[in-house]
N, C-alpha and C. Protein backbone atom coordinates (compact mmCIF):
# COMPACT_ATOMS: atom_id res chain seq x y z
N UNK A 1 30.44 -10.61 0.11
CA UNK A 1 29.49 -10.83 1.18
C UNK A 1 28.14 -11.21 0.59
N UNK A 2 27.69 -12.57 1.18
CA UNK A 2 26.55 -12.69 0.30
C UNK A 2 25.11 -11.62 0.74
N UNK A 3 24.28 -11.52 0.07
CA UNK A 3 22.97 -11.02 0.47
C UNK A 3 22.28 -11.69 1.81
N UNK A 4 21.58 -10.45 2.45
CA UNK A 4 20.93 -11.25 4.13
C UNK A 4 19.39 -12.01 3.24
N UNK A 5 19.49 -12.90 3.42
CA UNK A 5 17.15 -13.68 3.29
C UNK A 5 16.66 -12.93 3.43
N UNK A 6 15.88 -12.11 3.08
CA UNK A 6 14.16 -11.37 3.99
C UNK A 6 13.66 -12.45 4.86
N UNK A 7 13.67 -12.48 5.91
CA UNK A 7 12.81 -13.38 6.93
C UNK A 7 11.52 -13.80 6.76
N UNK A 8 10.54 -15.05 6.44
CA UNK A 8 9.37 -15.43 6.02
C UNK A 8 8.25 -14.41 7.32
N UNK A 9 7.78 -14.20 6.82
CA UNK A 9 6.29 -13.79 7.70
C UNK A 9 5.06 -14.83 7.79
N UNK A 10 4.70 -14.42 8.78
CA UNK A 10 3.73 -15.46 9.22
C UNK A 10 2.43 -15.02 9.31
N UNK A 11 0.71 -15.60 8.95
CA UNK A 11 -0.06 -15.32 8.95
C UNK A 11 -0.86 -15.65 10.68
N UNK A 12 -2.01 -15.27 10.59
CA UNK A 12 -2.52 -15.61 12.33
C UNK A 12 -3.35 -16.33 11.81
N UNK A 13 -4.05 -17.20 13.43
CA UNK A 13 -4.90 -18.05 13.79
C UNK A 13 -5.77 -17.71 13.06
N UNK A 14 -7.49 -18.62 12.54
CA UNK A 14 -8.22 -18.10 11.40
C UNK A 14 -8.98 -17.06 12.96
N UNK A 15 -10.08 -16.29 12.26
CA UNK A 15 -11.48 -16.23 13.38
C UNK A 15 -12.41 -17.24 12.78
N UNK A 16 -12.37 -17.92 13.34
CA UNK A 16 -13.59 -19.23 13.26
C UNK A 16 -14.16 -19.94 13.99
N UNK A 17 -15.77 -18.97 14.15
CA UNK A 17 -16.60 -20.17 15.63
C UNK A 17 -16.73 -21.54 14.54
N UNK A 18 -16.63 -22.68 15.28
CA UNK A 18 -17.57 -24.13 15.15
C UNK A 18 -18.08 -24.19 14.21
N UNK A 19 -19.21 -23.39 14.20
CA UNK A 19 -20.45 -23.28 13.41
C UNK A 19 -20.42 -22.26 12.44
N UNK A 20 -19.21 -22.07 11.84
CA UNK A 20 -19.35 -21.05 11.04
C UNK A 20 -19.49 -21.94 9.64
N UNK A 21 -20.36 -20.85 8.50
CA UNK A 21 -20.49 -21.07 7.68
C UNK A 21 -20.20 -20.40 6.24
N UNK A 22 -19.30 -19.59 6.13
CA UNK A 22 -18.82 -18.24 5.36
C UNK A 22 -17.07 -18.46 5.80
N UNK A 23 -16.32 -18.95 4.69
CA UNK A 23 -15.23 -18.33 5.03
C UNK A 23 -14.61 -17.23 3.66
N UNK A 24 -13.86 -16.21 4.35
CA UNK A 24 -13.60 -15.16 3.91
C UNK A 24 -11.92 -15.17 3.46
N UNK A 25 -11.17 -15.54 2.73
CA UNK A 25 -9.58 -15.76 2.63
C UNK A 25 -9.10 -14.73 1.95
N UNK A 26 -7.80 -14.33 2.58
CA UNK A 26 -7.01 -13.68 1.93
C UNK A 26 -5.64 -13.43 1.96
N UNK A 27 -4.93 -13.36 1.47
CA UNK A 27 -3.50 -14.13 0.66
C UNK A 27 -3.00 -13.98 2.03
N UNK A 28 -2.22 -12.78 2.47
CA UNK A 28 -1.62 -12.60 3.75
C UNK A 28 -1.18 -11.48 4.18
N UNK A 29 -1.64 -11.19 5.72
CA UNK A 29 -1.72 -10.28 6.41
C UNK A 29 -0.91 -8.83 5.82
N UNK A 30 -0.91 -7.98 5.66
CA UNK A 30 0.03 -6.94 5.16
C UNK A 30 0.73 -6.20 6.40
N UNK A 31 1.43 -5.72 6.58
CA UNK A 31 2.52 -4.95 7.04
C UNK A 31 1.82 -4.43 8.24
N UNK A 32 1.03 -3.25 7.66
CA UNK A 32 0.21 -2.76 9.02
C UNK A 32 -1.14 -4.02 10.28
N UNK A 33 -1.63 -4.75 9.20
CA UNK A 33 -2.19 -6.01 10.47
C UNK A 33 -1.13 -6.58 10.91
N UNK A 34 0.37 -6.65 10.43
CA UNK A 34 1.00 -7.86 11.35
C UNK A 34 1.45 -6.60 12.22
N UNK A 35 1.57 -5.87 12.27
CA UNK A 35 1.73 -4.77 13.49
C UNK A 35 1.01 -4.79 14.29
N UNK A 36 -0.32 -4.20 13.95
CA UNK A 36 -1.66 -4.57 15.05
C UNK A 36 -1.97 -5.92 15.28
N UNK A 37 -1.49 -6.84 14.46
CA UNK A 37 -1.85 -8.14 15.16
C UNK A 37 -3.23 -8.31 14.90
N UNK A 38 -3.75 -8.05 13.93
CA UNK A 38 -5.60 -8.07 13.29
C UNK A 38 -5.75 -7.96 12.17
N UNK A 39 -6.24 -8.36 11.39
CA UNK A 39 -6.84 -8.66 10.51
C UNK A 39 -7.35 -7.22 9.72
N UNK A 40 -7.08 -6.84 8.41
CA UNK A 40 -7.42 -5.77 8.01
C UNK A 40 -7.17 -4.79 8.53
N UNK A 41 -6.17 -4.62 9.27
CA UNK A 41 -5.57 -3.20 10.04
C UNK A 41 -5.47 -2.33 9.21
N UNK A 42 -4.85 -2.17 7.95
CA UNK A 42 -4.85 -1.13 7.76
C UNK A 42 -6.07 0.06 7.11
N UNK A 43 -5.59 1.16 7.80
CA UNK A 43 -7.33 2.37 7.44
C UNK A 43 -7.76 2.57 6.39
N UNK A 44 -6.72 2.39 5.35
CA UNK A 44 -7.92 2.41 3.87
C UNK A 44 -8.26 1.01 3.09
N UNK A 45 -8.14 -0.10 4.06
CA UNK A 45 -8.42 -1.42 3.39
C UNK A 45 -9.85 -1.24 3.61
N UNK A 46 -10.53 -1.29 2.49
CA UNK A 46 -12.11 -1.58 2.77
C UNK A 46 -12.61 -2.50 3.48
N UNK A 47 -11.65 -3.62 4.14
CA UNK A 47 -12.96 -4.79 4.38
C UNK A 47 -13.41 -4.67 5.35
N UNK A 48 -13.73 -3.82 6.40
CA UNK A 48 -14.40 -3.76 7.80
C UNK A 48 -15.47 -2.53 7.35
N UNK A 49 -15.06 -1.64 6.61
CA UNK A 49 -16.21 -1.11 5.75
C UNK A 49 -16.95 -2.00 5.16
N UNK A 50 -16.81 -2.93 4.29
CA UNK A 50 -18.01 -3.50 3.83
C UNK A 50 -18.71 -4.55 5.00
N UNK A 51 -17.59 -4.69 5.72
CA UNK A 51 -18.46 -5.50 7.16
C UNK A 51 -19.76 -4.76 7.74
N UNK A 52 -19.07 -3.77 8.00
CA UNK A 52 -20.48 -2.64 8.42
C UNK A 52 -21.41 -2.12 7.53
N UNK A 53 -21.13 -2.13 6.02
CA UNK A 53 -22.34 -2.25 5.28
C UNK A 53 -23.14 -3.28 5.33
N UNK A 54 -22.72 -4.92 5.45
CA UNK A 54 -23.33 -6.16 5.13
C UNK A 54 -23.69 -6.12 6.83
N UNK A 55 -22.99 -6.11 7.96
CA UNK A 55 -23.50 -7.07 8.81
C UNK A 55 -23.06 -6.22 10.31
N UNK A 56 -22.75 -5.10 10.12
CA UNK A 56 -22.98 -4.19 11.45
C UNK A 56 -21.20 -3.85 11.78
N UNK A 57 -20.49 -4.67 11.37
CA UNK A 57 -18.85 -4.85 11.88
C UNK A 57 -17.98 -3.81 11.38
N UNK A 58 -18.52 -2.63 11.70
CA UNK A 58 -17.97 -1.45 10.99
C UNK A 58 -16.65 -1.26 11.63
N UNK A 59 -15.50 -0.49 11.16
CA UNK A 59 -14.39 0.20 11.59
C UNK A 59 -14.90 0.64 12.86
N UNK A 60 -15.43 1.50 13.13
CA UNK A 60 -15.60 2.13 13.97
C UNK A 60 -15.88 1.67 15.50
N UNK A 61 -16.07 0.41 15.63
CA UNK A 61 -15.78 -0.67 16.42
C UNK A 61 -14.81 -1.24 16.93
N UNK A 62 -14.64 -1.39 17.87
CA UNK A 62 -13.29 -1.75 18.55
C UNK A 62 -12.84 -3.73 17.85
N UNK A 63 -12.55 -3.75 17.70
CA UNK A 63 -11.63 -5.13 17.07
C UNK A 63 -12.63 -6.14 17.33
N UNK A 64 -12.28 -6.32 18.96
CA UNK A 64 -12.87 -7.93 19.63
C UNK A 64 -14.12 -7.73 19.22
N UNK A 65 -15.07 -6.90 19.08
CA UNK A 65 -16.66 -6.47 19.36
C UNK A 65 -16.59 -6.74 17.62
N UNK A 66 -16.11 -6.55 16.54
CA UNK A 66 -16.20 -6.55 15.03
C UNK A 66 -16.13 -8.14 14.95
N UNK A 67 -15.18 -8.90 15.88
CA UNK A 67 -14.75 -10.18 15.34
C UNK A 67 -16.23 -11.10 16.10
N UNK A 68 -16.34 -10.81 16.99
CA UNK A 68 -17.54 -11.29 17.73
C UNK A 68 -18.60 -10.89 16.86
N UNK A 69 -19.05 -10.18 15.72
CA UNK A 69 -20.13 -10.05 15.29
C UNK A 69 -20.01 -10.65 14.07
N UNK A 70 -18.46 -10.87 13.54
CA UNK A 70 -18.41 -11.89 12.12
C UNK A 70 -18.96 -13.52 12.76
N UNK A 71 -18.43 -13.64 14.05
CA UNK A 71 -19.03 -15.20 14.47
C UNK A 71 -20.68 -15.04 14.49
N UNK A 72 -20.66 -13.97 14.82
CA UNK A 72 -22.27 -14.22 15.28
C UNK A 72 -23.27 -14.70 14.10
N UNK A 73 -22.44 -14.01 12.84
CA UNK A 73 -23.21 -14.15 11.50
C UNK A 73 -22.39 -15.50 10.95
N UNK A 74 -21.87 -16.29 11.47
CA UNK A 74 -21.08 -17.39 10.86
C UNK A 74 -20.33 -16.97 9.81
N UNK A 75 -18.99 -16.03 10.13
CA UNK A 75 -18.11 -15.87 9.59
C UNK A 75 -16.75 -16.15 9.96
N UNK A 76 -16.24 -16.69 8.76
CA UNK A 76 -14.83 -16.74 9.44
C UNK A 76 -13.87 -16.19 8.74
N UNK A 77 -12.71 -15.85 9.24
CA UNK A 77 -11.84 -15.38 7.98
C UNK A 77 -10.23 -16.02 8.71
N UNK A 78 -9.77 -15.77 7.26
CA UNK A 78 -8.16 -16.54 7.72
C UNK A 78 -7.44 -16.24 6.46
N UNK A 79 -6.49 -16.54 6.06
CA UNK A 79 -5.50 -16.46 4.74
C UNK A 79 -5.15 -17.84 4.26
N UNK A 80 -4.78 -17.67 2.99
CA UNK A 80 -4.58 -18.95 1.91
C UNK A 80 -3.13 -19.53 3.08
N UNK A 81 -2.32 -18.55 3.38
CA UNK A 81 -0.77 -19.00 3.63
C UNK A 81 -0.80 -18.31 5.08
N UNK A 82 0.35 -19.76 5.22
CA UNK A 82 0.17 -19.17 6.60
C UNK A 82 2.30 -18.77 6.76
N UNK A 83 2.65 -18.91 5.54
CA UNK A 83 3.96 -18.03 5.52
C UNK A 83 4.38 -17.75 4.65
N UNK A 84 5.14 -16.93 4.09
CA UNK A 84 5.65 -16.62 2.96
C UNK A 84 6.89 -15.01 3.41
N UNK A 85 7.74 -14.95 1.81
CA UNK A 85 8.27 -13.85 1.99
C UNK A 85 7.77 -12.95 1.26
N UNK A 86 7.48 -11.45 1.72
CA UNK A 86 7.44 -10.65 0.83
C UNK A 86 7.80 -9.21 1.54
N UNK A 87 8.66 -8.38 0.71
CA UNK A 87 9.15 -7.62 1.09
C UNK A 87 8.10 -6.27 1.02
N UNK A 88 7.63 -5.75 1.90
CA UNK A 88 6.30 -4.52 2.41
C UNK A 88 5.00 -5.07 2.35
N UNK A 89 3.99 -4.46 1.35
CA UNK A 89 2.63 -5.27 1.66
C UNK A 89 1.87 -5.48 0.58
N UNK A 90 2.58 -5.45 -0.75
CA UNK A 90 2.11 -5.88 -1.91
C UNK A 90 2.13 -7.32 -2.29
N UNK A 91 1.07 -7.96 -2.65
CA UNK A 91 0.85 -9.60 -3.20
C UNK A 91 1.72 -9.92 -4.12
N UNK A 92 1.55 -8.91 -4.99
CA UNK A 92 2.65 -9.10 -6.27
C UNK A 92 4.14 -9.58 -6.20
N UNK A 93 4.63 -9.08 -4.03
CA UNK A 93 5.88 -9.55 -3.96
C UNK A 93 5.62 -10.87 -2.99
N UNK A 94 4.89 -11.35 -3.14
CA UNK A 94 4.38 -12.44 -2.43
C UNK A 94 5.41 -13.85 -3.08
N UNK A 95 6.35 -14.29 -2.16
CA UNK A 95 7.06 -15.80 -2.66
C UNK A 95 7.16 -16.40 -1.84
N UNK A 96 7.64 -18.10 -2.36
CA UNK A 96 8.38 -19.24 -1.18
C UNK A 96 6.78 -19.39 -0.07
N UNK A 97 5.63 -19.53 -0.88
CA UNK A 97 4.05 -19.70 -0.18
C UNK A 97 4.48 -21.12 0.43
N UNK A 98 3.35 -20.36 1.94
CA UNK A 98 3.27 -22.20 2.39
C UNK A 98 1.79 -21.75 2.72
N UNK A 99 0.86 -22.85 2.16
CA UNK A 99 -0.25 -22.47 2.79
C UNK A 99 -0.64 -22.97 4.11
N UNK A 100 -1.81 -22.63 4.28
CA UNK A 100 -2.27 -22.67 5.74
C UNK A 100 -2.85 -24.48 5.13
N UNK A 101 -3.18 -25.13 6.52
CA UNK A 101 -3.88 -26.53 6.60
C UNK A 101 -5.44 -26.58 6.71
N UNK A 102 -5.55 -26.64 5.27
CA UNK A 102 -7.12 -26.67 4.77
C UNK A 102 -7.88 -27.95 5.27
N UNK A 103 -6.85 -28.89 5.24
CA UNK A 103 -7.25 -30.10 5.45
C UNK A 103 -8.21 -30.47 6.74
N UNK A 104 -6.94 -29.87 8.08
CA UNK A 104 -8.09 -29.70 9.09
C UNK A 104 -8.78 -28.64 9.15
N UNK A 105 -8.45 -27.72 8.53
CA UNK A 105 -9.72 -26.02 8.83
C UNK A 105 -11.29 -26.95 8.57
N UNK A 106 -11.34 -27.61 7.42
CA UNK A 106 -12.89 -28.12 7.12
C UNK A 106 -12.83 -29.32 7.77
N UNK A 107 -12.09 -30.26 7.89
CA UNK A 107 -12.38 -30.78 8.88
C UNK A 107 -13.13 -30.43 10.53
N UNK A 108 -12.72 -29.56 10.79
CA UNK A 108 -13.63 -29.23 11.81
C UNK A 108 -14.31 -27.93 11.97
N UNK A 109 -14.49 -27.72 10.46
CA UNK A 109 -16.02 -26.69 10.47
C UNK A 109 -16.82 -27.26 9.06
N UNK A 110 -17.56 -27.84 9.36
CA UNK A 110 -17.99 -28.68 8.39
C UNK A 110 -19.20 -28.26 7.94
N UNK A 111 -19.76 -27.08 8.35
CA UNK A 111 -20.83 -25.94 7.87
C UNK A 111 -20.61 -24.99 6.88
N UNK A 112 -18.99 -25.27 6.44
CA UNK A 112 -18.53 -24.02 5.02
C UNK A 112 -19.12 -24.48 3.93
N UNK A 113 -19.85 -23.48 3.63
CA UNK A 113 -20.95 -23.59 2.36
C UNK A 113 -20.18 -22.77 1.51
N UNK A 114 -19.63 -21.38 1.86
CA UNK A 114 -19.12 -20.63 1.11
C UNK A 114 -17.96 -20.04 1.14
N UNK A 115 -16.87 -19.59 0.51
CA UNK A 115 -15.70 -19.23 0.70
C UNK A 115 -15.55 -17.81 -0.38
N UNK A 116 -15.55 -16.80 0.11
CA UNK A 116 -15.06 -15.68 -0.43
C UNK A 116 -13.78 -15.37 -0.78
N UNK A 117 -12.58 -15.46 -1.89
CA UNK A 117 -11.74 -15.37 -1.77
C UNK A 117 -11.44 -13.25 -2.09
N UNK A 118 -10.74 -13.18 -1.35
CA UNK A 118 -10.43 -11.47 -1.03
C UNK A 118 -9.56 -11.40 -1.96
N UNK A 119 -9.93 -11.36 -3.47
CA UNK A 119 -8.62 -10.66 -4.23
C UNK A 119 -8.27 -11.79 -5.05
N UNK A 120 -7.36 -11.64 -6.11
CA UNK A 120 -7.07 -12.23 -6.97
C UNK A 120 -5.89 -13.43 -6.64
N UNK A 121 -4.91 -12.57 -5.98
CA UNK A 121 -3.79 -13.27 -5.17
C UNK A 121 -4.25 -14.59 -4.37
N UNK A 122 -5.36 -14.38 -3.77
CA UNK A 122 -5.86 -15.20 -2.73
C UNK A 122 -6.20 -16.08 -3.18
N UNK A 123 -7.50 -15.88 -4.49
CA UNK A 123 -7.92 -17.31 -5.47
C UNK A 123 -6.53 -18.02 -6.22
N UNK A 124 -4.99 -17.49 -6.71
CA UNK A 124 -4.64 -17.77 -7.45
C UNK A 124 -3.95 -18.99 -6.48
N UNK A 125 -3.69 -18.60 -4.98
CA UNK A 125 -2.88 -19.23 -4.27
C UNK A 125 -4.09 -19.87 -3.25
N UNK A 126 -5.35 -20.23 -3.46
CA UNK A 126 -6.20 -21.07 -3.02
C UNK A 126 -6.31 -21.91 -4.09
N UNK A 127 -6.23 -21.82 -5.33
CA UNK A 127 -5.95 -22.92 -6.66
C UNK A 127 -5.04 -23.85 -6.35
N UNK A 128 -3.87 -22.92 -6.14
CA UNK A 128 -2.63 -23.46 -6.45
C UNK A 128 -2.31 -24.69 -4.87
N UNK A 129 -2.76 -24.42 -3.81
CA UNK A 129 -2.18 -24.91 -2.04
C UNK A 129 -3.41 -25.63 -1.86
N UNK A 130 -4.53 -25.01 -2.03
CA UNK A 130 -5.61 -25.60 -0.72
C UNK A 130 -7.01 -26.08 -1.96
N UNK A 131 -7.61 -25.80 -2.82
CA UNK A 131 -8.73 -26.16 -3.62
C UNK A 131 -9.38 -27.58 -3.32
N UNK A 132 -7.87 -28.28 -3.36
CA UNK A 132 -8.30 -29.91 -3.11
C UNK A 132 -8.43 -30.13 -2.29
N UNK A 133 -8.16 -29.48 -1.12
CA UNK A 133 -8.87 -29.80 0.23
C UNK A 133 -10.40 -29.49 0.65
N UNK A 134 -10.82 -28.37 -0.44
CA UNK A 134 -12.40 -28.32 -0.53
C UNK A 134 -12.99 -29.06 -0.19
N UNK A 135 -14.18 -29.21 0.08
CA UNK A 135 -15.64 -30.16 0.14
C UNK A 135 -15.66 -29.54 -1.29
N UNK A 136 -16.73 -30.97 -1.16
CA UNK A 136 -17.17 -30.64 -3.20
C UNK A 136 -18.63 -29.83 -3.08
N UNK A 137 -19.24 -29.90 -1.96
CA UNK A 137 -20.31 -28.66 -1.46
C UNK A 137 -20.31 -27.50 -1.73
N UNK A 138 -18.97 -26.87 -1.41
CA UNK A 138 -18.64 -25.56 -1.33
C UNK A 138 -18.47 -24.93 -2.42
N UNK A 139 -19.14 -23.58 -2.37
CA UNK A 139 -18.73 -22.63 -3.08
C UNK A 139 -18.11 -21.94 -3.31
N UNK A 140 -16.89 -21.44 -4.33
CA UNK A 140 -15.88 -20.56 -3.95
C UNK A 140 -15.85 -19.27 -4.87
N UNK A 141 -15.92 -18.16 -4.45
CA UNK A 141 -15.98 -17.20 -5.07
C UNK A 141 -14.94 -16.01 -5.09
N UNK A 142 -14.24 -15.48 -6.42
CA UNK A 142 -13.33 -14.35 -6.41
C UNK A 142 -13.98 -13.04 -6.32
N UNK A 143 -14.13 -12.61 -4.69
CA UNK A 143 -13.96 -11.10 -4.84
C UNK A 143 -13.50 -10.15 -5.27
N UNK A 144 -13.74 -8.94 -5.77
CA UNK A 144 -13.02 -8.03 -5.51
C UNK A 144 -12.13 -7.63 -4.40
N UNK A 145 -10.46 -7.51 -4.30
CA UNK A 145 -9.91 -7.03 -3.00
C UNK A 145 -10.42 -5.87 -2.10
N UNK A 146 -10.16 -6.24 -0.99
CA UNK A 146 -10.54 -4.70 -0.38
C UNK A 146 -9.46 -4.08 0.08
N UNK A 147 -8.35 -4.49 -0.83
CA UNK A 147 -6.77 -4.01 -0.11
C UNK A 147 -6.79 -2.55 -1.26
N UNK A 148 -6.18 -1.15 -0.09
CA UNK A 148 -6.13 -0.06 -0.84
C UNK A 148 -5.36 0.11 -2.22
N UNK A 149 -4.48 -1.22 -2.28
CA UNK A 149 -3.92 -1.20 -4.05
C UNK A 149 -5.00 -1.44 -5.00
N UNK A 150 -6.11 -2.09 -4.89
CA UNK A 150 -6.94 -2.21 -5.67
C UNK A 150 -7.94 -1.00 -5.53
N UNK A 151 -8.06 -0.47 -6.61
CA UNK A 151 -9.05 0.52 -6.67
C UNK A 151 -10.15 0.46 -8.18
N UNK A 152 -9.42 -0.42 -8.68
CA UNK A 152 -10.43 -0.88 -10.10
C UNK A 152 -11.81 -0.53 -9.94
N UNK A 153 -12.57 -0.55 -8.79
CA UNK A 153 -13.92 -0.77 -8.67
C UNK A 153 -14.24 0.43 -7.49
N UNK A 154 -15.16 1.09 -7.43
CA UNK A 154 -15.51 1.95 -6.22
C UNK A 154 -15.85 0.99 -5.11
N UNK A 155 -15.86 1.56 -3.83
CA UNK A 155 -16.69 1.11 -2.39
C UNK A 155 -17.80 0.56 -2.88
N UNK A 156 -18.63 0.95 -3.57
CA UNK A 156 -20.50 0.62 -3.44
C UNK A 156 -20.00 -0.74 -4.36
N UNK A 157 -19.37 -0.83 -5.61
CA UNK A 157 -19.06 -1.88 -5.97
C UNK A 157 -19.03 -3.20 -5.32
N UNK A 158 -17.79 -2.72 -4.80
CA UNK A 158 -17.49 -3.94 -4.24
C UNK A 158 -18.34 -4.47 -3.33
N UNK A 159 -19.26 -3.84 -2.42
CA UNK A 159 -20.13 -4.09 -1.14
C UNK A 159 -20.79 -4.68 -2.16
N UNK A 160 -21.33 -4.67 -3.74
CA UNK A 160 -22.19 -5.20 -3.58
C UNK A 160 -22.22 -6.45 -4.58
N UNK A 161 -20.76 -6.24 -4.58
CA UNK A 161 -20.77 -8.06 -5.12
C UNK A 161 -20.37 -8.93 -4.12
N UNK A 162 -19.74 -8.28 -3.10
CA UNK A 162 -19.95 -8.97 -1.75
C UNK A 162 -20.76 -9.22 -1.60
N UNK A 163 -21.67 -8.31 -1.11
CA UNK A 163 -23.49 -8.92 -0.82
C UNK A 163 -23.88 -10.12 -1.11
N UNK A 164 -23.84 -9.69 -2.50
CA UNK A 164 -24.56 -10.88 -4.01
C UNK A 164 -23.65 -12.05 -3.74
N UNK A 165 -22.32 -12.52 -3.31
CA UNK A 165 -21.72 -13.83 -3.28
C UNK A 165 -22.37 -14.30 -2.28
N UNK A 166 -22.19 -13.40 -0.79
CA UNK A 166 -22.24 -14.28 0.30
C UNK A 166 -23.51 -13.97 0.72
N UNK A 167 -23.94 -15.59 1.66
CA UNK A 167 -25.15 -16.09 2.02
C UNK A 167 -25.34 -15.29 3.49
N UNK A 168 -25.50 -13.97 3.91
CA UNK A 168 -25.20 -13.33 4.77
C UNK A 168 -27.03 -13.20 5.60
């Protein structure tokens, strides 16, 4: 009997007003956001903590009201891929990438000055899928992850090379 596929997973729509100018990428959704259906769902991923250090979008905020305050500051966020397989919610089992369409994302936000990539995974597979779809404007920068496997660096850390990348 042969082996069943793991079924590809799929990433969501970016959050991106028009006029945004900050995008935020990261490889793809993990286990607990594709449950909630949001972005950074799960409770010990730092990145809605450092939202509410940088720009008010704390956890403690209900979803829509956090995502409405990344637009407000011209943020957007989305993932490198918009499918892939990987079996639970580690990058490391991350295969068979398709990325997301960079081509039109800047095409019609043509204010991305800066791109935060969330993690190592994210820059390796924004190299590898989407780079050349860049503007030659843009800046792209490797964060530190704010996914709870990474712990290399404390909280204050990371907030504050966040800070220091993005034009907030």
């Amino acid at each position: 009997m042969a082996s069943k596929r793991p079924k590809p997973i799929q990433s969501f729509p970016p959050i991106a007003a028009p006029d945004a100018r900050i995008l935020i990428l990261g490889s793809m959704p993990g286990e607990a956001s594709l449950q909630a259906n949001q972005y950074y769902a799960h409770p010990h991923n730092a990145f809605w903590r450092i939202m509410g250090e940088l720009i008010g979008a704390g956890p403690d905020i209900v979803y829509e009201q956090r995502v409405q305050i990344l637009e407000d500051h011209g943020i957007a966020v989305w993932d490198v891929l918009a499918s892939c397989v990987r079996p639970g919610s580690l990058d490391s089992n991350i295969r068979d990438e398709v990325p997301n369409d960079f081509a039109a994302f800047f095409a019609s936000h043509p204010r991305i000055t800066h791109i935060g990539l969330n993690g190592g995974k994210a820059a390796a597979s924004f190299k590898r899928h989407a780079v050349r779809h860049c503007p030659a404007h843009v800046i792209a920068t490797v964060l530190p992850s704010t996914s709870p496997a990474h712990a290399a660096r404390s909280f204050a850390e990371k907030c504050e090379l966040w800070r220091a990348a993005l034009p907030l």
